[in-house]
Protein backbone atom coordinates (compact mmCIF):
# COMPACT_ATOMS: atom_id res chain seq x y z
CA UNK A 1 -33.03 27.15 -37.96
CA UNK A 2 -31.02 28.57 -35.08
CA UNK A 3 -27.49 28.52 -35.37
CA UNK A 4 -25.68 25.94 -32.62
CA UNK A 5 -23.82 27.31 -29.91
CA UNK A 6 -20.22 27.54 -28.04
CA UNK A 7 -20.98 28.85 -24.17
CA UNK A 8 -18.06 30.07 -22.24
CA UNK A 9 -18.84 30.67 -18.67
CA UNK A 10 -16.56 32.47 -16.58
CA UNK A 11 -15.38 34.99 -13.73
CA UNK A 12 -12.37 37.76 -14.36
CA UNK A 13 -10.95 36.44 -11.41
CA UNK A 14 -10.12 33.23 -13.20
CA UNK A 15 -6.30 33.33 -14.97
CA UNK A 16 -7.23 29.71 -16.48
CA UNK A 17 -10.29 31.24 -18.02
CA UNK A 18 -8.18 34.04 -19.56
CA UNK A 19 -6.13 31.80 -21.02
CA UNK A 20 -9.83 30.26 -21.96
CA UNK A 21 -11.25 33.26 -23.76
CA UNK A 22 -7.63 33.31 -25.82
CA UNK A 23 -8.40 30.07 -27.55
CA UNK A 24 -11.97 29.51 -27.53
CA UNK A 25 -13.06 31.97 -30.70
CA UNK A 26 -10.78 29.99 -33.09
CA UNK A 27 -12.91 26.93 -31.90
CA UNK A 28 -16.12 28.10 -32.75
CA UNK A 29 -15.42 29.42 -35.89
CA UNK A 30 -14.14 25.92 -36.43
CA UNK A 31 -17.28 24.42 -35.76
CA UNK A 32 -19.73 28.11 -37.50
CA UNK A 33 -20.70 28.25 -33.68
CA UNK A 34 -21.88 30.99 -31.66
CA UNK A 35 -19.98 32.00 -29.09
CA UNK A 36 -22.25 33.07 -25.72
CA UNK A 37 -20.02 34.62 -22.87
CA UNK A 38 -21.92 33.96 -19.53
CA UNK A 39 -20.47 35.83 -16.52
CA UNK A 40 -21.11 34.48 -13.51
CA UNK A 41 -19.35 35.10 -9.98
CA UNK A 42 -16.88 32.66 -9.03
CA UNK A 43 -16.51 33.17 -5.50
CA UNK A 44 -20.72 32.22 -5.34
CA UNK A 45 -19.83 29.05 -7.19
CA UNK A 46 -17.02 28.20 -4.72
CA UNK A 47 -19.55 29.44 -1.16
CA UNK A 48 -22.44 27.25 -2.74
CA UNK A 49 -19.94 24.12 -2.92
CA UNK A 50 -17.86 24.54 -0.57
CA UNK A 51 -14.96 24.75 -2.07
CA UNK A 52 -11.70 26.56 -1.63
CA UNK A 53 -10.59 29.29 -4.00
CA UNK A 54 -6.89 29.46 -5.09
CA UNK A 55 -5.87 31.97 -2.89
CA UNK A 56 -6.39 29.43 -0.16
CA UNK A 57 -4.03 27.06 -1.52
CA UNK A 58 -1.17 25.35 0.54
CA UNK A 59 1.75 27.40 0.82
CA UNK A 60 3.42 24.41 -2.05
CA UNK A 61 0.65 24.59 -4.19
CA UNK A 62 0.00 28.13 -4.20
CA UNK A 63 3.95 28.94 -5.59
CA UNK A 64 3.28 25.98 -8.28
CA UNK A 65 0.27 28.00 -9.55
CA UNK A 66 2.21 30.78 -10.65
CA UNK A 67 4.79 29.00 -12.02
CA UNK A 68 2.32 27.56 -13.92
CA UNK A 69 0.51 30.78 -15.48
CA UNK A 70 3.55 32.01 -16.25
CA UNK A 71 4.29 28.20 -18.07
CA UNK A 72 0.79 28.62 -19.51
CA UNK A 73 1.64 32.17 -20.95
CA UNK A 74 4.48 31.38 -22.50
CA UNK A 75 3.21 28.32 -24.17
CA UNK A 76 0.28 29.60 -25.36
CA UNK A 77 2.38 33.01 -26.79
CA UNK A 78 -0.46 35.27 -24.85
CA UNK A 79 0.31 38.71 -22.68
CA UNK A 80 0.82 37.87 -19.07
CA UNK A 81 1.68 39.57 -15.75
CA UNK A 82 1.82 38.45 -12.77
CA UNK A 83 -0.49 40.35 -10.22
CA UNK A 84 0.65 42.57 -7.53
CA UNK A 85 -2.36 41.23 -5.86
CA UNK A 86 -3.60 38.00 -7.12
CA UNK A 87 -7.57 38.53 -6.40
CA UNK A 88 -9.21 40.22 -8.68
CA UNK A 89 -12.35 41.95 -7.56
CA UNK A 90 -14.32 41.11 -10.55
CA UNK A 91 -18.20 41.91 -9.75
CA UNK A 92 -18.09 45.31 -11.32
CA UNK A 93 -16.26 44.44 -14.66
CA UNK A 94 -18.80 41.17 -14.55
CA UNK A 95 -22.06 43.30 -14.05
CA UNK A 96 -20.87 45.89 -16.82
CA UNK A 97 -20.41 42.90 -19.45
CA UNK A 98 -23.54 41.61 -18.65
CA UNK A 99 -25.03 45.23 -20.06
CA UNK A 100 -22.87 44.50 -23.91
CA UNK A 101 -25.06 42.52 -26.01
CA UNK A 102 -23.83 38.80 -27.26
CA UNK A 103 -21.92 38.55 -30.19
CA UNK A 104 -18.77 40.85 -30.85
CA UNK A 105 -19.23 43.29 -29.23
CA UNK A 106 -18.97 41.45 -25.62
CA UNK A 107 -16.44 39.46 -27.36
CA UNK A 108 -14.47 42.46 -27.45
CA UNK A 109 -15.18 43.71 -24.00
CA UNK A 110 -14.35 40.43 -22.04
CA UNK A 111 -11.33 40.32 -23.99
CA UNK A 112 -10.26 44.32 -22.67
CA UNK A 113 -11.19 43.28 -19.46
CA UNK A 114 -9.43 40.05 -19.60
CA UNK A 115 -6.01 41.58 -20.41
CA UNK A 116 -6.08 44.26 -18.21
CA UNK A 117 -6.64 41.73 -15.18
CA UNK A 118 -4.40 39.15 -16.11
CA UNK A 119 -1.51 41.47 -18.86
CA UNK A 120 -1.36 44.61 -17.21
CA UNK A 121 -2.44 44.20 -13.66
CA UNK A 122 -5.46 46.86 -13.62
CA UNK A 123 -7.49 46.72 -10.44
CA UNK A 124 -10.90 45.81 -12.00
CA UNK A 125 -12.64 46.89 -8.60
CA UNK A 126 -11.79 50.40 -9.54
CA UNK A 127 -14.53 51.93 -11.41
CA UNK A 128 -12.35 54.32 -12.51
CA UNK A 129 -10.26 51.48 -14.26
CA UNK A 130 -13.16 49.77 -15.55
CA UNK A 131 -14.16 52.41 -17.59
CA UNK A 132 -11.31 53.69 -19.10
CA UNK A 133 -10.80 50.04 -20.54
CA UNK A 134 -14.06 49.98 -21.76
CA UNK A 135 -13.67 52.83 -23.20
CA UNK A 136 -10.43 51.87 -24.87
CA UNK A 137 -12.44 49.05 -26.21
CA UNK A 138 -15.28 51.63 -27.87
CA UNK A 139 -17.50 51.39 -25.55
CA UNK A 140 -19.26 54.00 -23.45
CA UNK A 141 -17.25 52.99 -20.19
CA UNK A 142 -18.45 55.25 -17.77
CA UNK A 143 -22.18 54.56 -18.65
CA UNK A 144 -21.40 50.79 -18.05
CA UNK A 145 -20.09 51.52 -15.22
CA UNK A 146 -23.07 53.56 -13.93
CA UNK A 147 -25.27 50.65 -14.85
CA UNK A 148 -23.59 48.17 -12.72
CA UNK A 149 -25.68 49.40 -9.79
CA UNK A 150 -28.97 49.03 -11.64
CA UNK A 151 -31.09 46.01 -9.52
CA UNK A 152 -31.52 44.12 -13.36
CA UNK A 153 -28.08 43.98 -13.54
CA UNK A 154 -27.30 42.79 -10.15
CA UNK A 155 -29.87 40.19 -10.40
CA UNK A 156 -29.02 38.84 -13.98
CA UNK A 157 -25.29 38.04 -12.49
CA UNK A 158 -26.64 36.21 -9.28
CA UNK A 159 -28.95 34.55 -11.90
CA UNK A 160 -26.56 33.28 -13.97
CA UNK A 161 -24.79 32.25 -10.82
CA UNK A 162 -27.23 30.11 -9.82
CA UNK A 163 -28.30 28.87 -12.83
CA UNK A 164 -24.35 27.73 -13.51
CA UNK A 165 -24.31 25.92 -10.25
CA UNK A 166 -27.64 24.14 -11.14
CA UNK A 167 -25.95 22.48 -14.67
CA UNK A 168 -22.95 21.34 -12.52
CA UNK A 169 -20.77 24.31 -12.82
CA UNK A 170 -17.79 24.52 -10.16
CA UNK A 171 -14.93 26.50 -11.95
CA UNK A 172 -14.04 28.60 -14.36
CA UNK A 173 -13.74 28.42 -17.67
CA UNK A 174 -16.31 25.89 -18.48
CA UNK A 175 -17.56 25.37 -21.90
CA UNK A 176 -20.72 23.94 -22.89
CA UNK A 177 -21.99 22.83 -26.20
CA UNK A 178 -24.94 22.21 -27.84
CA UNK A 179 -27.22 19.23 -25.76
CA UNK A 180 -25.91 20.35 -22.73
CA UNK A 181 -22.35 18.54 -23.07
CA UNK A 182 -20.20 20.16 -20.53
CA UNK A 183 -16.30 20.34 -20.43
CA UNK A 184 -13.89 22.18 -17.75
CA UNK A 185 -11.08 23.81 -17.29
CA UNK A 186 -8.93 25.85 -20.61
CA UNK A 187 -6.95 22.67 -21.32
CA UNK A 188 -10.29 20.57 -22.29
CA UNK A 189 -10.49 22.86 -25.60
CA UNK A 190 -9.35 20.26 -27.54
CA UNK A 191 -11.88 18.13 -26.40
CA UNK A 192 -14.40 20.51 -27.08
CA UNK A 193 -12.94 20.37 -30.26
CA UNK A 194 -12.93 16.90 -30.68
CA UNK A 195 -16.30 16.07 -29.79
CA UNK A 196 -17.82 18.42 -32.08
CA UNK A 197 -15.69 17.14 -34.51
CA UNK A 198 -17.43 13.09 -33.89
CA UNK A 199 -20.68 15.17 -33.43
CA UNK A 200 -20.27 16.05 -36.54
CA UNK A 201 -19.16 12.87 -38.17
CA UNK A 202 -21.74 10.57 -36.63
């Protein structure tokens, strides 16, 4: 019997789904769920809806927002920087994940990539970048890299795109669990925790 599963989809460019990818581990292994990590690209999500990414917040809203990673940060005790630019170009680092198979090991590289977006400021455009924190992370970062311009690779992200927009996807992180049962945003975790919790129960 297959074991259940714990999906995290998300884009780099997302701070709330760093803070995501810091808490959502501990949750499966809660639960003895596998964790899948589903790029997809953000800014495709956002076209499709019509929606407005952050950096096209009001003036008000936009000053909140980093008040409020740096809140988040602290409260959840996890590295944090704020960026010299706030975008993050994140289709290279996303197409090189997609190329790390599921389990640990693309555990591990979200979670370099992750922190070098949102802890040290890297620009994750850079292939240059890219690989040497892949690399740092045991991987073979330069043939990642390479691979990103492969047509499979380019068409597995856009795939995922699409196919995240057709469940009802429209930011990032967003969890799903087994049946289909989608949740939102990094502060829905413990609602992800609690219904598998009653899941279990009933």
């Amino acid at each position: 019997m297959a074991q259940a599963k714990l999906e995290l989809v998300f884009d780099y460019s997302s701070p709330y789904a760093y803070f995501g990818s810091q808490r959502v581990e501990a949750v499966a292994v809660r639960h003895n769920l596998d964790l899948i990590w589903t790029p997809i690209v953000l800014g495709g999500v956002f076209q499709a809806l019509g929606s407005k990414p952050l950096v096209e917040l009001s003036p008000a809203r936009a000053k909140y927002t980093l008040e409020d990673l740096q809140n988040l940060a602290d409260y959840y005790q996890v590295p944090y920087k704020p960026r010299t630019q706030f975008i993050v170009r994140s289709i290279l680092p996303l197409r090189a994940t997609l190329q790390v198979p599921q389990g640990p090991e693309r555990a591990r590289a979200a979670h370099a990539l992750f922190h070098a977006a949102w802890a040290q400021d890297a620009d994750l455009g850079d292939g240059a970048v890219v690989s040497k924190v892949l690399t740092g992370a045991g991987f073979d970062g330069a043939k990642l890299v390479e691979g990103t311009q492969q047509q499979a690779v380019k068409d597995e992200l856009k795939r995922n795109t699409d196919q995240a927009i057709a469940r009802g996807v429209f930011g990032s992180p967003t969890y799903f669990v087994e049946g289909g049962k989608m949740f939102w945003g990094h502060d829905r975790l413990d609602l992800v925790d609690r219904y598998l919790s009653m899941s279990k129960a009933s």
